[in-house]
PDB file of N, CA and C in Angstrom:
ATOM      1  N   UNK A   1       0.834  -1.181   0.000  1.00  0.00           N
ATOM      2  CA  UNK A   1       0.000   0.000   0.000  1.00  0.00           C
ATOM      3  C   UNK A   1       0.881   1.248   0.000  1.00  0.00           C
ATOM      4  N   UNK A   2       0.264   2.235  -0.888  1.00  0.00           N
ATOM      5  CA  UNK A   2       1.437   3.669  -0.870  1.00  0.00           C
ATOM      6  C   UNK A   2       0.767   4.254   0.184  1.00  0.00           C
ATOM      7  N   UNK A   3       2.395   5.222   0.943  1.00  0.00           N
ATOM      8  CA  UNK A   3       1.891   6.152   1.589  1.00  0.00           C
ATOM      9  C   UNK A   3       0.906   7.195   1.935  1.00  0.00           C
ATOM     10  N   UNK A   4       0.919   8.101   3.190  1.00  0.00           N
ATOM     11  CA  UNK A   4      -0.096   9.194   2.591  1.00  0.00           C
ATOM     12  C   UNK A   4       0.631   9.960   2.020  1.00  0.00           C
ATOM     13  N   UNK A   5       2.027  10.578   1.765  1.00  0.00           N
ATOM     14  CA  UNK A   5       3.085  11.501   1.264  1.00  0.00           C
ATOM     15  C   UNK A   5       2.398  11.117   0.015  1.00  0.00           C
ATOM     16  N   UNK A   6       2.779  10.213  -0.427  1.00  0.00           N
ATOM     17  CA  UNK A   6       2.751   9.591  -2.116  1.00  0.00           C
ATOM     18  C   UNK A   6       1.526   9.840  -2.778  1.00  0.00           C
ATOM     19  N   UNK A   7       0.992   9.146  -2.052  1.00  0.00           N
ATOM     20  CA  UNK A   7      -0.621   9.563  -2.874  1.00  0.00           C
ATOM     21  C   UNK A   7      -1.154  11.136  -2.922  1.00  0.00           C
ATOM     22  N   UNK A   8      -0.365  11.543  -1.591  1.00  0.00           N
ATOM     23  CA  UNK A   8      -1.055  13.234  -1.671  1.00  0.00           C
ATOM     24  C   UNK A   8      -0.079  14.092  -3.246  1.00  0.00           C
ATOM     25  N   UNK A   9       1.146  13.558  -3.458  1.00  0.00           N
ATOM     26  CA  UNK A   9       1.959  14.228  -4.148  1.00  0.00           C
ATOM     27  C   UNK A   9       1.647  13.440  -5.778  1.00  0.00           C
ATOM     28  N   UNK A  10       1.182  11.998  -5.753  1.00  0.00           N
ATOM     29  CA  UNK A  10       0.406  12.249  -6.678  1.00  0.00           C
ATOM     30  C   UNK A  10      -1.056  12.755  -7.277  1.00  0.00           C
ATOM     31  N   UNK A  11      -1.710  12.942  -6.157  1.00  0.00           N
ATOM     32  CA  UNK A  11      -2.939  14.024  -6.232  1.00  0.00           C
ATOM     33  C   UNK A  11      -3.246  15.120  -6.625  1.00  0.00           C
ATOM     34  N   UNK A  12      -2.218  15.788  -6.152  1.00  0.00           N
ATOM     35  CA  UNK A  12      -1.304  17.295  -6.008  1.00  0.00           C
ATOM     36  C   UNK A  12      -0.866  17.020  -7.755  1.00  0.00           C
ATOM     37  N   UNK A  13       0.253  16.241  -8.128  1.00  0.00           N
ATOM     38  CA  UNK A  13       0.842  16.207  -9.467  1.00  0.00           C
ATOM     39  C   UNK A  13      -0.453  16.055 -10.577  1.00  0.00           C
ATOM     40  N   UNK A  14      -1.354  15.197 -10.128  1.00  0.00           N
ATOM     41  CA  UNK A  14      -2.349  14.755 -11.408  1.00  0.00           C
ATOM     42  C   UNK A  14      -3.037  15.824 -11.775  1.00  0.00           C
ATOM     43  N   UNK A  15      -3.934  16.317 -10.572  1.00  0.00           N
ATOM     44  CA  UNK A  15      -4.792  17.942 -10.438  1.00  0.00           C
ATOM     45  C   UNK A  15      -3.596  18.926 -11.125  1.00  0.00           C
ATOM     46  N   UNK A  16      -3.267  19.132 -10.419  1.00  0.00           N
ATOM     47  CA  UNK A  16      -2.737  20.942 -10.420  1.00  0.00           C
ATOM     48  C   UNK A  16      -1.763  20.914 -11.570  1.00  0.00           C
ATOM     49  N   UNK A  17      -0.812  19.761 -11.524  1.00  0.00           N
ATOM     50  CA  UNK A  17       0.004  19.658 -12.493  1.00  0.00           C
ATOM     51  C   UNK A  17      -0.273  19.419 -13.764  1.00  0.00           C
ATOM     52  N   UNK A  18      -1.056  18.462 -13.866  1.00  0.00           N
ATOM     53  CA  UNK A  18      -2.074  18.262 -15.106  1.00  0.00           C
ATOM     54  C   UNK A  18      -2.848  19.444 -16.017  1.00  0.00           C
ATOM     55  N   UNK A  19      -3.230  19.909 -14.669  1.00  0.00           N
ATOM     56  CA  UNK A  19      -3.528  21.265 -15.151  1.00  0.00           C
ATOM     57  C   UNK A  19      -3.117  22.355 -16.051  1.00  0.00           C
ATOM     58  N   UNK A  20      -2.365  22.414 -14.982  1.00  0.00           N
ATOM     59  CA  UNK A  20      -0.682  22.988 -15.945  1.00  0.00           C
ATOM     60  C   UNK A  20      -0.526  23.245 -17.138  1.00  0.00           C
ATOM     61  N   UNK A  21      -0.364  21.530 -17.143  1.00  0.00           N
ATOM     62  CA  UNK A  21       0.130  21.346 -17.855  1.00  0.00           C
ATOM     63  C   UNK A  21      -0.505  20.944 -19.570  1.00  0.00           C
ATOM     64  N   UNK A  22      -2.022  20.917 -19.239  1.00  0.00           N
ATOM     65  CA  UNK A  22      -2.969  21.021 -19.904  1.00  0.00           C
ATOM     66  C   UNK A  22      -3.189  22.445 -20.620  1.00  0.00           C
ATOM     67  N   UNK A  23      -2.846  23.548 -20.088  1.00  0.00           N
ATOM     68  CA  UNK A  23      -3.393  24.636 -20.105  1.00  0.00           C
ATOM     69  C   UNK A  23      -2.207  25.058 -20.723  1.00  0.00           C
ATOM     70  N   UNK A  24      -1.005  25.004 -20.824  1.00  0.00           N
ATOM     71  CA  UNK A  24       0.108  24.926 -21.521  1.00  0.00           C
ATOM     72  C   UNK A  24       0.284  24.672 -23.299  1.00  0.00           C
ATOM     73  N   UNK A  25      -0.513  23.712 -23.135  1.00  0.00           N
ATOM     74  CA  UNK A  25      -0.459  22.317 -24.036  1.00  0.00           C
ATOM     75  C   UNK A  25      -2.076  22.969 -25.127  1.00  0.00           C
ATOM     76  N   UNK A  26      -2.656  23.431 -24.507  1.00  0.00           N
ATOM     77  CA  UNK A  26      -3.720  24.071 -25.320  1.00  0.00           C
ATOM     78  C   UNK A  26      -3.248  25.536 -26.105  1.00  0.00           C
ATOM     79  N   UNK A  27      -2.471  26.405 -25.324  1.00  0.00           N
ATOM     80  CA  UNK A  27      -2.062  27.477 -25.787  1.00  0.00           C
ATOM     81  C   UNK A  27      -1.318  27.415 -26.776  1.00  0.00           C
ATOM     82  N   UNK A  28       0.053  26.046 -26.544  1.00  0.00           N
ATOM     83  CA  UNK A  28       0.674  25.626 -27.372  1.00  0.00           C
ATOM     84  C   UNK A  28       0.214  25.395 -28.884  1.00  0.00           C
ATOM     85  N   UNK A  29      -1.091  24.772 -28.534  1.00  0.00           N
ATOM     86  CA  UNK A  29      -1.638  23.967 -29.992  1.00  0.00           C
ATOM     87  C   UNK A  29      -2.039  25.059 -30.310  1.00  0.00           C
ATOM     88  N   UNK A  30      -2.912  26.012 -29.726  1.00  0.00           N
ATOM     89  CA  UNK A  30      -3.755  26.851 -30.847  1.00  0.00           C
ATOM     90  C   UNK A  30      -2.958  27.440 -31.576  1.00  0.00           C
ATOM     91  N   UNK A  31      -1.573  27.815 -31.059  1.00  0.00           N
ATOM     92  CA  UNK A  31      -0.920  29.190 -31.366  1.00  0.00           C
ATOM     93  C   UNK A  31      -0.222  28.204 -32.833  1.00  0.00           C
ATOM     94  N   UNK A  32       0.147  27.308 -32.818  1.00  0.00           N
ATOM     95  CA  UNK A  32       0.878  26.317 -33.789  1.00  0.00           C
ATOM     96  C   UNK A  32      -0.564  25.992 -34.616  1.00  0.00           C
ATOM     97  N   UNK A  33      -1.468  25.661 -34.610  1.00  0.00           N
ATOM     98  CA  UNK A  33      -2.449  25.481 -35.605  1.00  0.00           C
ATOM     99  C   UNK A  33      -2.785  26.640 -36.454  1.00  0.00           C
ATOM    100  N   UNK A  34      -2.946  28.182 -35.262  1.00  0.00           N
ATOM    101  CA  UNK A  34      -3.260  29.210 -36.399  1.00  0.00           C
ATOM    102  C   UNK A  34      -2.182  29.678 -37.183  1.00  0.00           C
ATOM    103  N   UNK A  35      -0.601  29.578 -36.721  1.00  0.00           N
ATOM    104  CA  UNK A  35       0.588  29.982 -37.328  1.00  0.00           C
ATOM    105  C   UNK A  35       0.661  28.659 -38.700  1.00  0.00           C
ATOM    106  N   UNK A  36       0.096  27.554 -38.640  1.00  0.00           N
ATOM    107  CA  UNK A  36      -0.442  26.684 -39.612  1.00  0.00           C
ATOM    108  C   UNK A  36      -0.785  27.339 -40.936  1.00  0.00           C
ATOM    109  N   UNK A  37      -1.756  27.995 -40.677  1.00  0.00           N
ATOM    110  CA  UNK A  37      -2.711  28.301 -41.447  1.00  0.00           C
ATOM    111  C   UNK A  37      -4.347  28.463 -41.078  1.00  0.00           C
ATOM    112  N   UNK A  38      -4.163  27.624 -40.257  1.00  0.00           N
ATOM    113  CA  UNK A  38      -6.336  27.636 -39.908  1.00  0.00           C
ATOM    114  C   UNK A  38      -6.566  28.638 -38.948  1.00  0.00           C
ATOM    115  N   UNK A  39      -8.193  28.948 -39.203  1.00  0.00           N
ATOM    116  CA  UNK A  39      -8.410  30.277 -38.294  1.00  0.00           C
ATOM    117  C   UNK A  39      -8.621  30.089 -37.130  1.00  0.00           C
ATOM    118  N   UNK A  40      -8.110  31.631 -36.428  1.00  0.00           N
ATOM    119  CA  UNK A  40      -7.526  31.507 -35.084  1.00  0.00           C
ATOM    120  C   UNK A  40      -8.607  31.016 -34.163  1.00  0.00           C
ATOM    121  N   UNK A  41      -9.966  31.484 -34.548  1.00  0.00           N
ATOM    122  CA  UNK A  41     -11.182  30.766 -33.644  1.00  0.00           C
ATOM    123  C   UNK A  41     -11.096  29.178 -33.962  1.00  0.00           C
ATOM    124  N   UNK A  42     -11.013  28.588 -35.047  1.00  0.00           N
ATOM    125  CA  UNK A  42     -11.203  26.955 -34.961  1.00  0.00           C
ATOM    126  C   UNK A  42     -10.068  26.747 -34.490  1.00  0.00           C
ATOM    127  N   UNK A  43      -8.646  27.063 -34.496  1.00  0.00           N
ATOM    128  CA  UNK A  43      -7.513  26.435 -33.846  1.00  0.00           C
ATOM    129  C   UNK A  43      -7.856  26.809 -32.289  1.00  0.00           C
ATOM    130  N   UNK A  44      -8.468  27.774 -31.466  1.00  0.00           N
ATOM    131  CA  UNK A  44      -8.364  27.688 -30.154  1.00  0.00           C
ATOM    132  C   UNK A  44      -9.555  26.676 -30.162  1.00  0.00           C
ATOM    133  N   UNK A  45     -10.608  26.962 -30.700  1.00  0.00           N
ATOM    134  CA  UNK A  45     -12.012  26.034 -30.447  1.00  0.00           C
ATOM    135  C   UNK A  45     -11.158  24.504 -30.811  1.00  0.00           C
ATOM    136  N   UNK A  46     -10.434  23.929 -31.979  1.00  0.00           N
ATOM    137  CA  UNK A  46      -9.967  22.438 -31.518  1.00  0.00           C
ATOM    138  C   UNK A  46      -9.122  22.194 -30.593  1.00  0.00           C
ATOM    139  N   UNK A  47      -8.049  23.094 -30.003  1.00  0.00           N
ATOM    140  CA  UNK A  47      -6.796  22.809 -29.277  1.00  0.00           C
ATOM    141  C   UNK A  47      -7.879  22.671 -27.758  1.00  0.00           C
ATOM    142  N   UNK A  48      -9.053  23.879 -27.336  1.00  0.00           N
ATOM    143  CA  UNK A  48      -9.452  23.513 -26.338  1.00  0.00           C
ATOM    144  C   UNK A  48     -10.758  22.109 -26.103  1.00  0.00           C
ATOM    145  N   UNK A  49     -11.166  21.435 -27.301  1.00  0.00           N
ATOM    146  CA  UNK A  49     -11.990  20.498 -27.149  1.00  0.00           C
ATOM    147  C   UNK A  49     -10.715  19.428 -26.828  1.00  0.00           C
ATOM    148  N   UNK A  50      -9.864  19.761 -27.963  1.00  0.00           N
ATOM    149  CA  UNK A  50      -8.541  18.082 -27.152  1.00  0.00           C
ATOM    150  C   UNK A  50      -7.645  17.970 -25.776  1.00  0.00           C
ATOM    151  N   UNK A  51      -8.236  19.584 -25.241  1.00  0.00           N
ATOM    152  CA  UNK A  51      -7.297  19.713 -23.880  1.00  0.00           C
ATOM    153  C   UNK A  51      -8.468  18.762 -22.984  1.00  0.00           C
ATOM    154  N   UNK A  52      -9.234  19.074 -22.748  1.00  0.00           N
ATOM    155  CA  UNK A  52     -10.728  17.812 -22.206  1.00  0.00           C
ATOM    156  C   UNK A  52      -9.697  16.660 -22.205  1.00  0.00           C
ATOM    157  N   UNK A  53      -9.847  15.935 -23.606  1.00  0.00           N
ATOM    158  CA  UNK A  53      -9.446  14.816 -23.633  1.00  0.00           C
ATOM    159  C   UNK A  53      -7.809  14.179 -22.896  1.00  0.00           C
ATOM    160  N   UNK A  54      -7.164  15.424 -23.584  1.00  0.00           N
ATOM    161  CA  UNK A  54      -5.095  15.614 -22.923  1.00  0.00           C
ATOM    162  C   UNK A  54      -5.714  15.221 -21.647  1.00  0.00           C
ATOM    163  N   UNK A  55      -6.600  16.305 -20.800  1.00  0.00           N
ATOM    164  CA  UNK A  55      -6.239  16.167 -19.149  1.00  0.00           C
ATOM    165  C   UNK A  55      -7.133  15.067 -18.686  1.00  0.00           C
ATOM    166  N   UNK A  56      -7.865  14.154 -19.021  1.00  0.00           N
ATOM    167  CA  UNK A  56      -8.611  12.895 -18.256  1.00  0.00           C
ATOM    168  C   UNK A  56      -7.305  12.244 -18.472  1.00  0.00           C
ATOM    169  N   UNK A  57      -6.941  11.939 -20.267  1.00  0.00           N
ATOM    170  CA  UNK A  57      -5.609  10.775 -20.307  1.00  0.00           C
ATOM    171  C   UNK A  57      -4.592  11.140 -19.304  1.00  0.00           C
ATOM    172  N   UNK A  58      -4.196  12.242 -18.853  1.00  0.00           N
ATOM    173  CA  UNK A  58      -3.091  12.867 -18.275  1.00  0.00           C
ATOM    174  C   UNK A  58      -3.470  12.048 -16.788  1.00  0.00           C
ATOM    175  N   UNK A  59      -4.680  12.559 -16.371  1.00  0.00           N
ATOM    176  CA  UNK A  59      -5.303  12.220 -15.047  1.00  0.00           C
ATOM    177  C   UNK A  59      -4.992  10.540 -14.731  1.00  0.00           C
ATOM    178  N   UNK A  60      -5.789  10.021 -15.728  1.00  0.00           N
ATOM    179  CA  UNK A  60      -5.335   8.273 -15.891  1.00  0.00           C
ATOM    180  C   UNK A  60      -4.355   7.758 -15.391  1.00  0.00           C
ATOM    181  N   UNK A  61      -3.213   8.611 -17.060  1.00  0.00           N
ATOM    182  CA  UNK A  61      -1.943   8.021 -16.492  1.00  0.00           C
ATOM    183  C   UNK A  61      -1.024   8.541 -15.402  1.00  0.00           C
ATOM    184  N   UNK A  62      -1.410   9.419 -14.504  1.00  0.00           N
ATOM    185  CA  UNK A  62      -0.982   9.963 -13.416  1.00  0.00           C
ATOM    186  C   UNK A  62      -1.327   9.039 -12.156  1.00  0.00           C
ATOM    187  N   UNK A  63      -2.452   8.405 -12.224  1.00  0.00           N
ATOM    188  CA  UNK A  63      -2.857   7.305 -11.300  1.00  0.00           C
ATOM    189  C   UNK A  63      -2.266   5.864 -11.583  1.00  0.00           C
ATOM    190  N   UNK A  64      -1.994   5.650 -12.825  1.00  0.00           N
ATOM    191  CA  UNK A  64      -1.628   4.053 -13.111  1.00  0.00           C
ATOM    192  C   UNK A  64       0.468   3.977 -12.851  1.00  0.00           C
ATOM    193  N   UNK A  65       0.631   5.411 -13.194  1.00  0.00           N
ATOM    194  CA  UNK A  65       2.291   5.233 -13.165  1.00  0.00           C
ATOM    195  C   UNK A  65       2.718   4.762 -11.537  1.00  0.00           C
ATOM    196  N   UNK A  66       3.729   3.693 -11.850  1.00  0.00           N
ATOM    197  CA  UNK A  66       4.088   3.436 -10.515  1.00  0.00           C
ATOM    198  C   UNK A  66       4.971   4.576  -9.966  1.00  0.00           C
ATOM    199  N   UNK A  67       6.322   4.593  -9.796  1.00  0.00           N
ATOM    200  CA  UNK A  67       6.693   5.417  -9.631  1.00  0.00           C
ATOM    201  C   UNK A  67       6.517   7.153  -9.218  1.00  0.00           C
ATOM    202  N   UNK A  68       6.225   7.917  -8.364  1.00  0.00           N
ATOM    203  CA  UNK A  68       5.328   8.837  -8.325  1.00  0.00           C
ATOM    204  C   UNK A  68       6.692  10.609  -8.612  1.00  0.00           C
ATOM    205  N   UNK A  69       7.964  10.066  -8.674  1.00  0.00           N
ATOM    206  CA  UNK A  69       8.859  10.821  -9.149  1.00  0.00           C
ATOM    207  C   UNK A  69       9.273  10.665 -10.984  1.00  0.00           C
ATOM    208  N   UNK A  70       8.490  10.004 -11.280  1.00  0.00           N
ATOM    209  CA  UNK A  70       8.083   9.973 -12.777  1.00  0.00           C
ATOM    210  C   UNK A  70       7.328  10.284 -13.394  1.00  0.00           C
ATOM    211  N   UNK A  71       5.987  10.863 -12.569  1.00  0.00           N
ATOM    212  CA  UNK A  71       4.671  11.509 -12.647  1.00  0.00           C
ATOM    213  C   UNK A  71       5.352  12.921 -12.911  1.00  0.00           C
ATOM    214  N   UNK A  72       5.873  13.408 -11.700  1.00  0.00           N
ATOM    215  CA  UNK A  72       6.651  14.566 -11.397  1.00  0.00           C
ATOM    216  C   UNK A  72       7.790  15.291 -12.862  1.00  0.00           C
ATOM    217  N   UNK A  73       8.563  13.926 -13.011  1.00  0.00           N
ATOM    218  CA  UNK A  73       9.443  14.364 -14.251  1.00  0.00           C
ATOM    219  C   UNK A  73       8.938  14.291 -15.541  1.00  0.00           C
ATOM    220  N   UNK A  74       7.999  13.968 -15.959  1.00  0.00           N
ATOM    221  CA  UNK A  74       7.044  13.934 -17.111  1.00  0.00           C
ATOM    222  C   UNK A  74       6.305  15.350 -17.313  1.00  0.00           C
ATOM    223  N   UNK A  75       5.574  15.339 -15.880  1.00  0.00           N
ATOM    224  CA  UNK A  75       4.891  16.538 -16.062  1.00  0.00           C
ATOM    225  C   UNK A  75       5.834  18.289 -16.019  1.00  0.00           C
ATOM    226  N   UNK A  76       7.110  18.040 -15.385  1.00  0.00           N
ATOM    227  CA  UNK A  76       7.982  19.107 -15.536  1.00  0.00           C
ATOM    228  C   UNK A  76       8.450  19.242 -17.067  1.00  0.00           C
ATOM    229  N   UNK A  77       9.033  18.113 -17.516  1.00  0.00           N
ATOM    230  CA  UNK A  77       9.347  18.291 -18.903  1.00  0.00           C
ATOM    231  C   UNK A  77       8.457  18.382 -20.089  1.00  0.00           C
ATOM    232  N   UNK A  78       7.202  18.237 -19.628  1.00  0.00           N
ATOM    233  CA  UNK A  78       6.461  18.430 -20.671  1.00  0.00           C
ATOM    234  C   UNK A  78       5.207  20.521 -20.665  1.00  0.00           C
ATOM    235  N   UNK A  79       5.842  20.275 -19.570  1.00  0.00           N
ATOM    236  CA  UNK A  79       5.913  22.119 -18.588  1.00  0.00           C
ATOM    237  C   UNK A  79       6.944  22.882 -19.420  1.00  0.00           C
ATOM    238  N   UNK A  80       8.071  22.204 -19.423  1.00  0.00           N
ATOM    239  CA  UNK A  80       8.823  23.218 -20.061  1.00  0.00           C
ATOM    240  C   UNK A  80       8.976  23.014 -21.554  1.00  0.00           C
ATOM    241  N   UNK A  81       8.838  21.846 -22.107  1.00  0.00           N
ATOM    242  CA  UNK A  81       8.790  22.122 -23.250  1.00  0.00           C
ATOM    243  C   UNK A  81       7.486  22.367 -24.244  1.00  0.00           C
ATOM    244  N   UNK A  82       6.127  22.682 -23.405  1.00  0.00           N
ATOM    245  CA  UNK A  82       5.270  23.469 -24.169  1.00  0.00           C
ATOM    246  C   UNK A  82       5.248  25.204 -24.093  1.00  0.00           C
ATOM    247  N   UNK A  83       5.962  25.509 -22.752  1.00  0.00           N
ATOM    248  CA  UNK A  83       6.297  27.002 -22.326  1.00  0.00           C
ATOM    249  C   UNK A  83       7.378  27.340 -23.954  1.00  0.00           C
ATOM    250  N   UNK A  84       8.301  26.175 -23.679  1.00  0.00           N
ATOM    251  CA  UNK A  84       9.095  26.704 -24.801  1.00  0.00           C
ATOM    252  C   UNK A  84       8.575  27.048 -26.759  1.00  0.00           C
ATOM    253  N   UNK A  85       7.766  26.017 -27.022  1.00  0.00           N
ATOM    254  CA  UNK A  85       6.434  26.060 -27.505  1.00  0.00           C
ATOM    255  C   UNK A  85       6.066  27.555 -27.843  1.00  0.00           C
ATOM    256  N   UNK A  86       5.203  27.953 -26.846  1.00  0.00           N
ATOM    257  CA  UNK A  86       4.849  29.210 -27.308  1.00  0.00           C
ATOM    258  C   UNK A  86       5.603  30.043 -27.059  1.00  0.00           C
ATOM    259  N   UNK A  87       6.664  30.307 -26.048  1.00  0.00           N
ATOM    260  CA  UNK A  87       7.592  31.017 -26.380  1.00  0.00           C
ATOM    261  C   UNK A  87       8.160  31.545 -27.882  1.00  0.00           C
ATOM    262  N   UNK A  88       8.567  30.496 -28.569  1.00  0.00           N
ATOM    263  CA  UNK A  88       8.777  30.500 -29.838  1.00  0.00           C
ATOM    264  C   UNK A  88       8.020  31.071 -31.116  1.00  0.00           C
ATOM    265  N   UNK A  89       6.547  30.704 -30.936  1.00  0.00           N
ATOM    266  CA  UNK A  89       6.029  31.091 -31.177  1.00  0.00           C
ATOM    267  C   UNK A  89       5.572  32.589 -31.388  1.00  0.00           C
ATOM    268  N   UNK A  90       5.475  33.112 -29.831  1.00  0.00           N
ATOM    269  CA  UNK A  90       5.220  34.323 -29.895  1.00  0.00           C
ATOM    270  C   UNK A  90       5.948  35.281 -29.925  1.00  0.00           C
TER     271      UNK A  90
END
């Protein structure tokens, strides 16, 4: 059985981080779909219908990963490399 540390820090990582990292990951897409070509309302309107979907899968696999410092390094690197993302972008 995991701790209470563990489970709270993957709770903490799935929610908030997910979040994140969801919200990241949407800005990312729209800004790369309308620099695409497609218009800027359907690229935010699809990037935010697939963020729904990103953050349940995110949620999922935040509960099934064993390891709970792999939850952590997934969701940091995928933090910084959608920041970097629109960085670039904009």
């Amino acid at each position: 059985m995991r701790s209470a540390s563990e489970r709270g820090l993957r709770i903490v990582g799935a929610v908030a981080g997910g979040y994140l990292l969801t919200a990241l990951t949407v800005i990312a897409a729209g800004a790369v779909l309308a620099r695409l070509g497609m218009a800027r309302s359907e690229a935010v309107a699809l990037s935010s219908m697939l963020g729904f979907v990103f953050y349940l899968a995110l949620l999922v696999w935040a509960f099934s990963v064993r390891p709970v410092a792999r939850l952590w390094i997934v969701l940091a690197a995928g933090v910084v490399l959608a920041a970097a993302v629109i960085q670039m972008i904009d």
